[in-house]
Protein backbone atom coordinates (compact mmCIF):
# COMPACT_ATOMS: atom_id res chain seq x y z
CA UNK A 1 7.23 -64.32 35.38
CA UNK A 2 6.63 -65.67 38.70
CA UNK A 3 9.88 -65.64 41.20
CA UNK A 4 10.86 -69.14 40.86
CA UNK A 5 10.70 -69.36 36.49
CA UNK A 6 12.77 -66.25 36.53
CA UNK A 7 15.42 -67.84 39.04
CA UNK A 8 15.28 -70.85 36.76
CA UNK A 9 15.74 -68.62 33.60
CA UNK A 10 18.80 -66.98 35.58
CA UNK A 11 20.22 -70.47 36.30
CA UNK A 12 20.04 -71.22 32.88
CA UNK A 13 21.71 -68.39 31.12
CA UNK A 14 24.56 -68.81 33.94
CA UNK A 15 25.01 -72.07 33.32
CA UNK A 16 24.97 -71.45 29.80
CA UNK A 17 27.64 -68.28 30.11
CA UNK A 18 29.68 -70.13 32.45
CA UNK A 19 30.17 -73.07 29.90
CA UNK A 20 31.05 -70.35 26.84
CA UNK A 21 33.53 -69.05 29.65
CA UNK A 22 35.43 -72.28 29.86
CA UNK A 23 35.54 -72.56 26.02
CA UNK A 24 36.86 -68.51 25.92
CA UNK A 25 39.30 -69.61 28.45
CA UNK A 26 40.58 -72.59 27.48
CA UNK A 27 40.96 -71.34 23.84
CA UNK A 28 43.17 -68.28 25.83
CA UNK A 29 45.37 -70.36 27.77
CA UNK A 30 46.64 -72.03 24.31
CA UNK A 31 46.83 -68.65 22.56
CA UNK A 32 44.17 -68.96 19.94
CA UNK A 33 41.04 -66.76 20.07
CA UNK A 34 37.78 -68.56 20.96
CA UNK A 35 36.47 -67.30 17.43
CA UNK A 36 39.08 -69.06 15.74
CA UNK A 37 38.63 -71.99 18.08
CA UNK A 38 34.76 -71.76 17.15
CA UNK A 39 35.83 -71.93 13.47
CA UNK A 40 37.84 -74.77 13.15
CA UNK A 41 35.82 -76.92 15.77
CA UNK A 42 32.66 -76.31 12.79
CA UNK A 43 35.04 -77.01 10.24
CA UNK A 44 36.29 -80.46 12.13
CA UNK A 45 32.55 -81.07 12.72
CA UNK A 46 31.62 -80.42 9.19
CA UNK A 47 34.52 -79.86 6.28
CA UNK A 48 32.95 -77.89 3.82
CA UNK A 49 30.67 -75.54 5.52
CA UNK A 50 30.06 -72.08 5.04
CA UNK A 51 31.25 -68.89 6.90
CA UNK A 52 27.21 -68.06 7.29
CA UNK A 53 26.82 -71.30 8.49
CA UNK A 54 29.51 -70.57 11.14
CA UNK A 55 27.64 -67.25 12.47
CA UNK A 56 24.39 -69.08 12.34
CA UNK A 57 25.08 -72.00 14.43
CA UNK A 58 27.38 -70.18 16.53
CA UNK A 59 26.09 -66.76 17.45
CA UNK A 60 29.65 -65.43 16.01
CA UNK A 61 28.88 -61.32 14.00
CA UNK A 62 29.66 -62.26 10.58
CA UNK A 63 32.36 -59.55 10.42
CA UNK A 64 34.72 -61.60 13.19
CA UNK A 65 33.73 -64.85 11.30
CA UNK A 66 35.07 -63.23 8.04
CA UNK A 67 38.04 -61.82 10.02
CA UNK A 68 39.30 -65.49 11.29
CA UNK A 69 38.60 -66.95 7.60
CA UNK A 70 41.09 -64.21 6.12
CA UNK A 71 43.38 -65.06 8.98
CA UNK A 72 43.09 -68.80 7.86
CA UNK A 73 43.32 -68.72 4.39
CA UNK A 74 46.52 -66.56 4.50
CA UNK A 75 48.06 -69.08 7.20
CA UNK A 76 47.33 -71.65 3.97
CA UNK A 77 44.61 -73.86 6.72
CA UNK A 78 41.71 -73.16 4.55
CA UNK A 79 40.49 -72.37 0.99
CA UNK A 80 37.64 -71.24 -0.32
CA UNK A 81 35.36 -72.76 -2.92
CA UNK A 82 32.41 -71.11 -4.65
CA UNK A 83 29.10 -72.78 -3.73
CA UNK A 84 27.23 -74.40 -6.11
CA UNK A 85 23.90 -72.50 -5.44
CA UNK A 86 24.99 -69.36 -4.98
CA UNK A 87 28.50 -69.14 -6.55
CA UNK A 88 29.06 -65.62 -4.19
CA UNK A 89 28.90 -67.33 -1.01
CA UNK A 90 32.21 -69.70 0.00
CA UNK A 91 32.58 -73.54 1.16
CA UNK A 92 35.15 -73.11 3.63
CA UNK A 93 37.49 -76.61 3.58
CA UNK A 94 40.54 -77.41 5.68
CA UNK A 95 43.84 -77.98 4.08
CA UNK A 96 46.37 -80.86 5.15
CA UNK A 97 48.38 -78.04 6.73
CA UNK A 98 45.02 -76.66 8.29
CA UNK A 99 43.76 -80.50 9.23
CA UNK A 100 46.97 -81.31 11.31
CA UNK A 101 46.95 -77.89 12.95
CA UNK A 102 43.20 -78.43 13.63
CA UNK A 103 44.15 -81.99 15.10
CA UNK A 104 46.84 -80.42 16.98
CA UNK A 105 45.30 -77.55 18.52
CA UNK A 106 42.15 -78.71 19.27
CA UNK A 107 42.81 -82.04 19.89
CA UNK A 108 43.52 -81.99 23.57
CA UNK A 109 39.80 -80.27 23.38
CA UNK A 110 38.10 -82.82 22.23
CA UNK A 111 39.79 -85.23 24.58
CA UNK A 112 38.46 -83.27 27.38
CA UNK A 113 35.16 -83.19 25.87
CA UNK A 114 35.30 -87.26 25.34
CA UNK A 115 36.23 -87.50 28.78
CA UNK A 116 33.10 -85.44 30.48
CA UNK A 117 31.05 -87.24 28.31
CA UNK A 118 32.15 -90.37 29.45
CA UNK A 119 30.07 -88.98 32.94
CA UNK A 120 27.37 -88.25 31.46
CA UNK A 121 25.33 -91.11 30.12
CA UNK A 122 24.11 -90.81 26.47
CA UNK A 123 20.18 -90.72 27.41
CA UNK A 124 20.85 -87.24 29.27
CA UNK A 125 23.12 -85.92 27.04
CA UNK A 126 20.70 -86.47 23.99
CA UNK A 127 18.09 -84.50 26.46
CA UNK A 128 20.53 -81.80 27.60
CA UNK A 129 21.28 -80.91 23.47
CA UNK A 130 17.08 -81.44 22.85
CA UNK A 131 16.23 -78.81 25.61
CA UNK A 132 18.37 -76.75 24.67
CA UNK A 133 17.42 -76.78 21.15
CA UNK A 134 13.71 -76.23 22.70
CA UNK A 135 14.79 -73.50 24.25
CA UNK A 136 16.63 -71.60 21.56
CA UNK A 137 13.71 -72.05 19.25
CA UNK A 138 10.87 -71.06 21.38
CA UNK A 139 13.37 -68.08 22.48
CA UNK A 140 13.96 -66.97 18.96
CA UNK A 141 9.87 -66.74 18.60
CA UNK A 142 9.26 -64.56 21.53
CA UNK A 143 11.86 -62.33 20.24
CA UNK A 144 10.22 -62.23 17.13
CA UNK A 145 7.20 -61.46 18.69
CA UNK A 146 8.63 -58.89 20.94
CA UNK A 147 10.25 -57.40 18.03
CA UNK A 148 7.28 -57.12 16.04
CA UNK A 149 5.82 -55.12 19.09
CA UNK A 150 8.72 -52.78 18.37
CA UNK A 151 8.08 -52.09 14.93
């Protein structure tokens, strides 16, 4: 890779690290791990989703998903509902209990995040999310690719 793509690919993974390192540490400073933060964001996003759908869109090992789901379900903020399709995997749904503590603690997030977006127009934002989709998915190829090598 010529010198100035691989400073740009170094940019970009910094800039990506440094913006998982704000969520890690904001997540710390109001004593909930960033997995569990991860978890309940997806479920605000989406009540109803699956822990595989967690790992997938996330990049969270299933085993710490699972872990924070146990956690959860014992604290009485989720249940868990066979799936239709495949009555072994589990729909993950809030609770009341686990709504309001969702609202609670990650409320003050999502404030924050309505307030940088407010600086950001909507046309770059909506480019920001599409590059970076690019970017996973043409990733994910040349790993598959490279892995293949591998084999």
């Amino acid at each position: 890779m010529e010198q100035q793509k691989r400073k740009h690919a170094s940019d970009f993974y910094s800039t990506y690290a440094h913006g998982t390192a704000l969520y890690v540490r904001w997540a710390a400073e109001r004593g909930i791990s960033y997995q569990e933060t991860i978890v309940l964001y997806s479920l605000h996003a989406e009540n109803g989703i699956t822990q595989k759908s967690v790992c997938d869109g996330y990049g969270l090992p299933k085993q710490t998903v699972n872990a924070v789901v146990r956690s959860l379900k014992e604290r009485g903020m989720i249940t868990l509902q066979p799936a239709e399709k495949d009555r072994r995997e589990k729909i993950m749904m809030l609770t009341p209990q686990g709504r309001e503590y969702t609202e609670h603690m990650l409320g003050p997030l999502f404030e924050i995040e309505e307030r940088v977006c407010r600086n950001i127009d909507e046309e770059r934002f909506l480019r920001m999310t599409e590059t970076m989709e690019l970017f996973n998915l043409l990733f994910e190829k040349e790993m598959e690719k490279d892995g293949k090598k591998h084999e």
